[in-house]
C-alpha atoms as a PDB file:
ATOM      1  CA  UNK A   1      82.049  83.406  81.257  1.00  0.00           C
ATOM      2  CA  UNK A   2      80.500  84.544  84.268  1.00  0.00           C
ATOM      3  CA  UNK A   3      81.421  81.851  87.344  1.00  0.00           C
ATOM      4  CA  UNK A   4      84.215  80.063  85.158  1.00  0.00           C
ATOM      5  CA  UNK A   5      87.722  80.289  84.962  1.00  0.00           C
ATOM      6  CA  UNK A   6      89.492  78.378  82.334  1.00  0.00           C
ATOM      7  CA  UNK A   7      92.986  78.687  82.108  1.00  0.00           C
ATOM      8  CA  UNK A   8      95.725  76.672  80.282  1.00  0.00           C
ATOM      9  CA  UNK A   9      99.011  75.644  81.496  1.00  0.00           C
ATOM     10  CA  UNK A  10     101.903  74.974  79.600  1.00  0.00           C
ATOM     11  CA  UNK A  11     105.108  74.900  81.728  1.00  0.00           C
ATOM     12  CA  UNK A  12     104.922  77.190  85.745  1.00  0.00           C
ATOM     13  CA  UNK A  13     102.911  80.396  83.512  1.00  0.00           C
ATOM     14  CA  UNK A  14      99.684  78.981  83.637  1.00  0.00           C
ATOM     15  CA  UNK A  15     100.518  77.167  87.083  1.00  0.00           C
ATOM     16  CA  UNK A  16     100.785  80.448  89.125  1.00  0.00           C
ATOM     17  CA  UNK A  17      96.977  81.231  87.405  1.00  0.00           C
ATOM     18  CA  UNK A  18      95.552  78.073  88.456  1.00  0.00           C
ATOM     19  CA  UNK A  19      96.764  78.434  91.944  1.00  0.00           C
ATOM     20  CA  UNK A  20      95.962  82.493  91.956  1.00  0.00           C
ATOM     21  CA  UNK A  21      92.228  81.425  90.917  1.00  0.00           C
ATOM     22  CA  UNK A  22      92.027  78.660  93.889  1.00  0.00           C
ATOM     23  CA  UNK A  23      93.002  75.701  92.352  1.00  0.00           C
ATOM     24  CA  UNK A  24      95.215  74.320  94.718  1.00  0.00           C
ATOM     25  CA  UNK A  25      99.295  73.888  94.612  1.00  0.00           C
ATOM     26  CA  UNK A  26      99.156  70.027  95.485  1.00  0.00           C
ATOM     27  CA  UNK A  27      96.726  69.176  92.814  1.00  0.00           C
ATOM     28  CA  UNK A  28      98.789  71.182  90.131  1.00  0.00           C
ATOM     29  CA  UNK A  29     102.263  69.376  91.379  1.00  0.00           C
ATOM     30  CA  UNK A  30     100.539  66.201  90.931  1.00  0.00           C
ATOM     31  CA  UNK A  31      98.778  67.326  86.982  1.00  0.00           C
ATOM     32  CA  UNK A  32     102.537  68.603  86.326  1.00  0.00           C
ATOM     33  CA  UNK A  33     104.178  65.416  87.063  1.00  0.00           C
ATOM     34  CA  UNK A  34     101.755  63.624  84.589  1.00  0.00           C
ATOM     35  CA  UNK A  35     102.362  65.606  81.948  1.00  0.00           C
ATOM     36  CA  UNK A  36     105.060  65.478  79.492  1.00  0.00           C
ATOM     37  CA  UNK A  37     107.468  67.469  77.795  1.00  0.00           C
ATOM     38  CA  UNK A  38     105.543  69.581  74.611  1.00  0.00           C
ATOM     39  CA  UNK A  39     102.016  68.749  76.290  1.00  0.00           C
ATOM     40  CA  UNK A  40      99.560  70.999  78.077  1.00  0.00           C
ATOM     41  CA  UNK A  41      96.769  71.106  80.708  1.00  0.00           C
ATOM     42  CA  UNK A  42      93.120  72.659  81.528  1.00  0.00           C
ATOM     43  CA  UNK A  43      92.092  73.302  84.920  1.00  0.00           C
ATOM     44  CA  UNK A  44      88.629  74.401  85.166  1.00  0.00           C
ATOM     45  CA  UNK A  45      87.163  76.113  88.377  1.00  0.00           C
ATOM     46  CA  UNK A  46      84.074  75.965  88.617  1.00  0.00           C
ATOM     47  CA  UNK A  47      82.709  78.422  91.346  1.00  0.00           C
ATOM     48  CA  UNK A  48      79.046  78.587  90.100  1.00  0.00           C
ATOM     49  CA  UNK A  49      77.753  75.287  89.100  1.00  0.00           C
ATOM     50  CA  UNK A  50      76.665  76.011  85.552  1.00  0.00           C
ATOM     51  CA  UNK A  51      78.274  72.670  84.043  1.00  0.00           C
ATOM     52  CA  UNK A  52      76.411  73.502  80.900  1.00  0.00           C
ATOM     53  CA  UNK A  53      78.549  76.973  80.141  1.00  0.00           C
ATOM     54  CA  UNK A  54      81.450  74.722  81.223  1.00  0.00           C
ATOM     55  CA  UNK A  55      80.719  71.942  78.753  1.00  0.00           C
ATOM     56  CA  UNK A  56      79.872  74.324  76.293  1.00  0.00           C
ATOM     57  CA  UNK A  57      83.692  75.945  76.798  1.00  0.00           C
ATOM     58  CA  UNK A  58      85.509  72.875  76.459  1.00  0.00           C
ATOM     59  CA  UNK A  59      83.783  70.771  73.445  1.00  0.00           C
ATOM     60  CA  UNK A  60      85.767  69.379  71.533  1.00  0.00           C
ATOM     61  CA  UNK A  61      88.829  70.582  72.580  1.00  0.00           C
ATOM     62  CA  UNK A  62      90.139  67.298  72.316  1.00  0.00           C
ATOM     63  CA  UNK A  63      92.615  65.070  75.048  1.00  0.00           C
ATOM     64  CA  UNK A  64      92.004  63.524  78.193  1.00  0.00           C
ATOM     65  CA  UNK A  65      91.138  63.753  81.843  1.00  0.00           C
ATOM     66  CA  UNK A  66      94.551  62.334  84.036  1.00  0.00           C
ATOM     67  CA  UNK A  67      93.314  64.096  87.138  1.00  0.00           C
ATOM     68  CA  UNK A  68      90.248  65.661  88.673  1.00  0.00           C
ATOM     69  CA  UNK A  69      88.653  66.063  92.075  1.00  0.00           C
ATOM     70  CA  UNK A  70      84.955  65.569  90.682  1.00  0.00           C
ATOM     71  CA  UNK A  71      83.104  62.679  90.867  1.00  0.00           C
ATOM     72  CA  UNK A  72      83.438  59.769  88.255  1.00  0.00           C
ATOM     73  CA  UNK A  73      79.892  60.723  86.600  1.00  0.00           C
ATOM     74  CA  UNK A  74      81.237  64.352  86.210  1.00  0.00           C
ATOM     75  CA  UNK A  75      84.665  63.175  85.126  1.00  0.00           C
ATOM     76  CA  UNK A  76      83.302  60.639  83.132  1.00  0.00           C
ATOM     77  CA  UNK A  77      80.596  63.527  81.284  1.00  0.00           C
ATOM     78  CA  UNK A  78      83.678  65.997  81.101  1.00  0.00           C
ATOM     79  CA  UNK A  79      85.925  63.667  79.096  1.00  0.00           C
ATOM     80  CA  UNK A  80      82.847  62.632  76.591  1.00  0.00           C
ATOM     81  CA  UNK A  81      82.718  66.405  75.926  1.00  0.00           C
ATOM     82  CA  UNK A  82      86.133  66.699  74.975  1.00  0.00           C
ATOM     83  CA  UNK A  83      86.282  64.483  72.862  1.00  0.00           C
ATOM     84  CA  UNK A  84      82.753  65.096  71.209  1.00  0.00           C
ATOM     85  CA  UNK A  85      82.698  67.136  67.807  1.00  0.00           C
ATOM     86  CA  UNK A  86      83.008  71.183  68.112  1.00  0.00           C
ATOM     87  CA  UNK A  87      79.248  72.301  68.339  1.00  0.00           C
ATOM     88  CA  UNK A  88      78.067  74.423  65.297  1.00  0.00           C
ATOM     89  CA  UNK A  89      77.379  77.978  65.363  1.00  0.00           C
ATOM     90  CA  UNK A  90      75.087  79.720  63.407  1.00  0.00           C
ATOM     91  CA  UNK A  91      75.353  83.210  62.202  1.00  0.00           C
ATOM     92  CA  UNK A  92      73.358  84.738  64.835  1.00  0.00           C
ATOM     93  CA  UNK A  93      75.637  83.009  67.644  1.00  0.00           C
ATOM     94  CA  UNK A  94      78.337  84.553  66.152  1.00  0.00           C
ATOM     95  CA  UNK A  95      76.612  87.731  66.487  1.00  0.00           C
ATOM     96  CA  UNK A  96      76.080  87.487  70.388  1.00  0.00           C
END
């Protein structure tokens, strides 16, 4: 994914990532103190603007948004995606 970092944090591993790729420390305190024991968290950076190749990553991954620095629309778009069914592939997808 050209533009798009996606990384996923379970426990300080995945917080050193997200702060390495520009996400800052504050905001990942704040998601740690959310979460709870035996959970995880996705940041996503986006540096490009292609939402689409974002949404596209994240469908139906499943959970919830607790914190974001987007706007409510955005937030609001990125949670519906989450939650949505996985998209379906066809053979020649597969084959890209």
């Amino acid at each position: 994914m050209i533009g798009v970092t996606i990384g996923a944090m379970v426990g300080g591993t995945g917080a050193a990532m997200a702060i390495s790729v520009g996400i800052e420390d504050d905001f990942v305190q704040e998601v740690e103190g959310l979460m709870k024991t035996g959970t995880s968290a996705l940041f996503v950076l986006d540096d490009e603007g292609d939402m689409d190749v974002i949404l596209h990553a994240i469908r139906g991954l499943g959970g919830t948004v607790l914190k974001t620095n987007v706007d409510l629309e955005r937030a609001q778009l990125i949670q519906a995606t989450l939650v949505a069914p996985p998209a379906q592939t066809s053979k020649a997808d597969d084959k890209e």
